[in-house]
PDB file of N, CA and C in Angstrom:
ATOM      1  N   UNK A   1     116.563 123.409 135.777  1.00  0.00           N
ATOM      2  CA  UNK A   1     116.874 124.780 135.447  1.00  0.00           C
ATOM      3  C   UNK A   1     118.065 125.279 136.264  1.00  0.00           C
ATOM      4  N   UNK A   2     118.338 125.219 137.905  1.00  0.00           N
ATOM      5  CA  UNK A   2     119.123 125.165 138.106  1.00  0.00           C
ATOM      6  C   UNK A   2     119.332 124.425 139.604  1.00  0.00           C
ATOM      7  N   UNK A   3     120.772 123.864 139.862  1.00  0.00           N
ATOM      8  CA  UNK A   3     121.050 123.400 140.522  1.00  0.00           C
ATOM      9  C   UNK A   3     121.830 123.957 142.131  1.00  0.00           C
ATOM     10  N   UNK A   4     121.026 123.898 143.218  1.00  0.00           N
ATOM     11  CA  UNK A   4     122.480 124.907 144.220  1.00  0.00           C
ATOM     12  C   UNK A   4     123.120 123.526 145.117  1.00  0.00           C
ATOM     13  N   UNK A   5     124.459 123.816 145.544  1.00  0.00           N
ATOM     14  CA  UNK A   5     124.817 122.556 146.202  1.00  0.00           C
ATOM     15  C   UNK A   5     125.552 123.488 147.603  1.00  0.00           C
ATOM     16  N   UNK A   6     125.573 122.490 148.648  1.00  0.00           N
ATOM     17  CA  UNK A   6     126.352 122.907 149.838  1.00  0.00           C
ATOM     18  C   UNK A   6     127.876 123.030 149.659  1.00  0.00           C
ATOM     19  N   UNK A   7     128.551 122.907 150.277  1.00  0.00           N
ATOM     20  CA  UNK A   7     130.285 123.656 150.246  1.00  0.00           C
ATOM     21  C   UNK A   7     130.621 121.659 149.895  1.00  0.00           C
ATOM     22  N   UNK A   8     129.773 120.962 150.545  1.00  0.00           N
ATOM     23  CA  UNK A   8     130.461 119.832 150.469  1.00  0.00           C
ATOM     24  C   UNK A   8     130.248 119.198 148.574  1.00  0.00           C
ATOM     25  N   UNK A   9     129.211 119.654 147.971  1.00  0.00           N
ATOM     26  CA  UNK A   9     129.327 119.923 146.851  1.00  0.00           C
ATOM     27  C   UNK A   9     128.009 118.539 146.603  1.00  0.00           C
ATOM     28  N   UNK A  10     127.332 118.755 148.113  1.00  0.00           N
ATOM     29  CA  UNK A  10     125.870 118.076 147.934  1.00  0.00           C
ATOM     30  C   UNK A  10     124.811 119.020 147.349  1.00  0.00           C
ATOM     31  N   UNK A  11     123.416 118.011 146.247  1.00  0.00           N
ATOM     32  CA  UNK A  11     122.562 119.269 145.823  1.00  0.00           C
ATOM     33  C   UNK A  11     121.883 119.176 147.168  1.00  0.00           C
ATOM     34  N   UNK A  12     121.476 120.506 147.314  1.00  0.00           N
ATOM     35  CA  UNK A  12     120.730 120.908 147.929  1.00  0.00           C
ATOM     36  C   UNK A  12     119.459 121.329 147.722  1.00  0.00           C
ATOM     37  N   UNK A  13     118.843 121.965 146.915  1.00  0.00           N
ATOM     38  CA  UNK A  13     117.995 122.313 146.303  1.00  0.00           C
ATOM     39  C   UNK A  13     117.785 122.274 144.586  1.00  0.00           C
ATOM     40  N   UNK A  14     116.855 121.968 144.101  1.00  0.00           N
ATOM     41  CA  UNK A  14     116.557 122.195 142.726  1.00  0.00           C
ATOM     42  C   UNK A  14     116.027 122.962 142.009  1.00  0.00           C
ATOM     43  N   UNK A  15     115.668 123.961 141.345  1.00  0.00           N
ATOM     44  CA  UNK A  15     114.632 124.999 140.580  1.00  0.00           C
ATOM     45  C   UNK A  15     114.272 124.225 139.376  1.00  0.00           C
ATOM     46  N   UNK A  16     112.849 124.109 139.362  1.00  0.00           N
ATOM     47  CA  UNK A  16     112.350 122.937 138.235  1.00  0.00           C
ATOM     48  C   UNK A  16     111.487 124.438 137.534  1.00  0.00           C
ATOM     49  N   UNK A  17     111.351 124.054 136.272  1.00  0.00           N
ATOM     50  CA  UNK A  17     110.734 125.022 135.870  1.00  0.00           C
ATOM     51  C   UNK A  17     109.387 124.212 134.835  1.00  0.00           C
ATOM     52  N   UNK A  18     108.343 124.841 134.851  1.00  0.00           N
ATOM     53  CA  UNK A  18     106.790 123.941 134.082  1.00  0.00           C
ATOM     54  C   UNK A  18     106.628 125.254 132.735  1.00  0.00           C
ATOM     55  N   UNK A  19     107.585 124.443 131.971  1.00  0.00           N
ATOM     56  CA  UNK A  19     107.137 125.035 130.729  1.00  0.00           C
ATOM     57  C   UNK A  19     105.540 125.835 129.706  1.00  0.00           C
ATOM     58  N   UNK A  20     105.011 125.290 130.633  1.00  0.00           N
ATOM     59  CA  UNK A  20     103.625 125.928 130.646  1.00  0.00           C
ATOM     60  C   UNK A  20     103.569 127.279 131.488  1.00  0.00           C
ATOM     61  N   UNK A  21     104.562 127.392 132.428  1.00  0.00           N
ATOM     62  CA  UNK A  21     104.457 129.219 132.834  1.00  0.00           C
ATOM     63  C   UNK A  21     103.267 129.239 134.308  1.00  0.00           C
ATOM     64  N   UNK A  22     102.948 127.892 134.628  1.00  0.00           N
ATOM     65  CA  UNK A  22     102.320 127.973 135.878  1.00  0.00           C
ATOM     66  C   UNK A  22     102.650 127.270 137.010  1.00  0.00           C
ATOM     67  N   UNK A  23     102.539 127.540 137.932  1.00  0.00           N
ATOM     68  CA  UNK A  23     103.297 127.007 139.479  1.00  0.00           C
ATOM     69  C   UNK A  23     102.377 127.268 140.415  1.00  0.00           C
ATOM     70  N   UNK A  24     101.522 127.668 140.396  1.00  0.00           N
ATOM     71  CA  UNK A  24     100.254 127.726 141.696  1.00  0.00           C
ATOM     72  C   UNK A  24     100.950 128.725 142.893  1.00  0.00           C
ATOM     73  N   UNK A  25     101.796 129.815 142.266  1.00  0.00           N
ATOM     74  CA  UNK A  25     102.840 130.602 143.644  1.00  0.00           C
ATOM     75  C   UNK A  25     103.998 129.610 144.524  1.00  0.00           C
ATOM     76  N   UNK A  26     104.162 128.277 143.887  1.00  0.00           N
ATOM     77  CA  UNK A  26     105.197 127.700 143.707  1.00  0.00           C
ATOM     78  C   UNK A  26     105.991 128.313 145.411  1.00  0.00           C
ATOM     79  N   UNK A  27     107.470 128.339 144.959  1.00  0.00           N
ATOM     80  CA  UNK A  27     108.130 128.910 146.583  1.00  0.00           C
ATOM     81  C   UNK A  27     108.030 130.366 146.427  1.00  0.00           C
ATOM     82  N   UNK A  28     108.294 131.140 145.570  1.00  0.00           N
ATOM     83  CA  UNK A  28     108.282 132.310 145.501  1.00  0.00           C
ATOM     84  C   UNK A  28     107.149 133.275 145.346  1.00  0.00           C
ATOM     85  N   UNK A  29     105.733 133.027 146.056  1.00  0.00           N
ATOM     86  CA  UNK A  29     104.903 134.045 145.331  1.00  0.00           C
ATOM     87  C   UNK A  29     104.039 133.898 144.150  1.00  0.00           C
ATOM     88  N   UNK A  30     105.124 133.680 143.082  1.00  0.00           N
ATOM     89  CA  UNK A  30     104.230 134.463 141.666  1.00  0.00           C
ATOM     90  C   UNK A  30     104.065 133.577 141.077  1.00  0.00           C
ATOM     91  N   UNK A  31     102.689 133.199 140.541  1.00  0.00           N
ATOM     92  CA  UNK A  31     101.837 132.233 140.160  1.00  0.00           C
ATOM     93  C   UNK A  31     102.242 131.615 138.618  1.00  0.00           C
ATOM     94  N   UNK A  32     103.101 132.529 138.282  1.00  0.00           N
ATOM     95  CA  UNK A  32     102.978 132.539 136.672  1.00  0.00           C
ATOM     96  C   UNK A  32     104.609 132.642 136.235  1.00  0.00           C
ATOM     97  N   UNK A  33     105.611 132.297 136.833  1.00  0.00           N
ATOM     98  CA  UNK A  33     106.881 132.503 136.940  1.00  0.00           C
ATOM     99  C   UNK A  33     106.663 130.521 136.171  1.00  0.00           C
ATOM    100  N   UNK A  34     106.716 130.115 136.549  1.00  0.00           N
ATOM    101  CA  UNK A  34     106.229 128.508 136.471  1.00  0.00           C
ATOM    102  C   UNK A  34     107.631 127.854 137.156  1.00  0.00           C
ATOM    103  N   UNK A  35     108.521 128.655 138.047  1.00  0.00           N
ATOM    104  CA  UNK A  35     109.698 127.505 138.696  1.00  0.00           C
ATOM    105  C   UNK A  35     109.116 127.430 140.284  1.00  0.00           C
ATOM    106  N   UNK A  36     109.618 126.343 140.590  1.00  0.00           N
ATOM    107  CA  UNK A  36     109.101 125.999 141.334  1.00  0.00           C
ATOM    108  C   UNK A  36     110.466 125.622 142.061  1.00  0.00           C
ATOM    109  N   UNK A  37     110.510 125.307 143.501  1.00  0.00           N
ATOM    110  CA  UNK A  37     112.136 124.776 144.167  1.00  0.00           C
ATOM    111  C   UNK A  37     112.035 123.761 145.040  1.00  0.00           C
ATOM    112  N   UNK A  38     112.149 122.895 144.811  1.00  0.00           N
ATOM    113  CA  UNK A  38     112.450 121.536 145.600  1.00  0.00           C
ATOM    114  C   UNK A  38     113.272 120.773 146.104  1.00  0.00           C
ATOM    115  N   UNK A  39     113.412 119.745 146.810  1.00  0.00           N
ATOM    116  CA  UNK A  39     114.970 119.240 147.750  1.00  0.00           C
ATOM    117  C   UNK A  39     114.893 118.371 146.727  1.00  0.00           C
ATOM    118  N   UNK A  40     116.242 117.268 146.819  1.00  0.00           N
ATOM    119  CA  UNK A  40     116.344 116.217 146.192  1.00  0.00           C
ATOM    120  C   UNK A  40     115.500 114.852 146.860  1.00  0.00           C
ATOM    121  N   UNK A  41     115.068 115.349 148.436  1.00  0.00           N
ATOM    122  CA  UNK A  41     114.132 113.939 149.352  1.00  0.00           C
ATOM    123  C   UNK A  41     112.638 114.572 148.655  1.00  0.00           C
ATOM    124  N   UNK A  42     112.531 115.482 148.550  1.00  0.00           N
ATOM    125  CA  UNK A  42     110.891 116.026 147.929  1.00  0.00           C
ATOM    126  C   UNK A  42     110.861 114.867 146.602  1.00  0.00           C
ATOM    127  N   UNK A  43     111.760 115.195 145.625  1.00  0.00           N
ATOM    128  CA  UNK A  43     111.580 114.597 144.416  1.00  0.00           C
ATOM    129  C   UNK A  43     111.597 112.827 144.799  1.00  0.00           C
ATOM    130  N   UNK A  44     112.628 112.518 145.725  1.00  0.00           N
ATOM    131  CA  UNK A  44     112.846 111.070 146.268  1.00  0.00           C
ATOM    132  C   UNK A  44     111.266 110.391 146.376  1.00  0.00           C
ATOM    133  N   UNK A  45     110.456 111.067 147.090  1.00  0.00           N
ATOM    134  CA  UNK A  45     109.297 110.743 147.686  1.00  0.00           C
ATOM    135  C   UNK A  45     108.113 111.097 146.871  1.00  0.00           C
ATOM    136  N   UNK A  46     108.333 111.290 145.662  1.00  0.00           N
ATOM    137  CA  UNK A  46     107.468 111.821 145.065  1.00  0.00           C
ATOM    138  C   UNK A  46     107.428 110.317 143.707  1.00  0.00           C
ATOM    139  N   UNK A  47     105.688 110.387 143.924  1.00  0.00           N
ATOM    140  CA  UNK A  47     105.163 109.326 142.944  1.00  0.00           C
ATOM    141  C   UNK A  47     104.548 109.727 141.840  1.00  0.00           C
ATOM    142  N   UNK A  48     104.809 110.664 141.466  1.00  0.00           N
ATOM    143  CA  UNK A  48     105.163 111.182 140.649  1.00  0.00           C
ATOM    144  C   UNK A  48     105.976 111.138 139.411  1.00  0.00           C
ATOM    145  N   UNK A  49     105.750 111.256 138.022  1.00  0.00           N
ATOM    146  CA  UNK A  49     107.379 111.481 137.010  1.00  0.00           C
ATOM    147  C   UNK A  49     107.844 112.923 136.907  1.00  0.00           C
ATOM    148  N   UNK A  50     108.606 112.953 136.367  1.00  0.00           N
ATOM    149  CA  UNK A  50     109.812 113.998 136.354  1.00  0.00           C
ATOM    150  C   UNK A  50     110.041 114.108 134.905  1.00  0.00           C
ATOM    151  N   UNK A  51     110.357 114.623 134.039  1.00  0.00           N
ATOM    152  CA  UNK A  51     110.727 114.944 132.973  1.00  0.00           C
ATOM    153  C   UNK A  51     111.743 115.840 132.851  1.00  0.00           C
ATOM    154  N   UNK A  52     112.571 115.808 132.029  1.00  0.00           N
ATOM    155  CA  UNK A  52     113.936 116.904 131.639  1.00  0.00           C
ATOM    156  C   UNK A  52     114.524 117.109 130.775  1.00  0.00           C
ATOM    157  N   UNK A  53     114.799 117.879 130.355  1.00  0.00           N
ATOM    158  CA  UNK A  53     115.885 117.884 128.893  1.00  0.00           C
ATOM    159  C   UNK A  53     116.277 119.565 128.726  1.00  0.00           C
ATOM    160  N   UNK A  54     117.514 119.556 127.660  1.00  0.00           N
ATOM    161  CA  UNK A  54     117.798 120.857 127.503  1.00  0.00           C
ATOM    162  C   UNK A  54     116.978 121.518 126.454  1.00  0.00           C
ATOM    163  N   UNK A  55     117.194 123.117 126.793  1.00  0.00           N
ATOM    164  CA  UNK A  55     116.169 123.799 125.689  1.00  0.00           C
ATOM    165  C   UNK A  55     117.525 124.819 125.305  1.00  0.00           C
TER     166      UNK A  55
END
């Protein structure tokens, strides 16, 4: 959803968003926003899948 990067034009952070509209208060609070914000080593370390595409 969206991408922020440092001056050196590294990402820094990610905003993932759960099309379902839920995030458990995610980074921000609100339970029902469904984005959520993560580093690029969070996702690295994560065993987990990932899914993406444009809407």
């Amino acid at each position: 959803m969206a991408v922020a990067r440092n001056a050196a034009g590294s990402v820094t952070n990610l905003v993932l968003s759960n099309p379902r509209g839920s995030d458990g208060a995610g980074n921000d609070g609100n339970p029902y926003d469904g984005l959520v914000t993560v580093t690029p080593q969070q996702i690295y370390e994560s065993s987990g899948e990932i899914s993406w595409g444009l809407v």
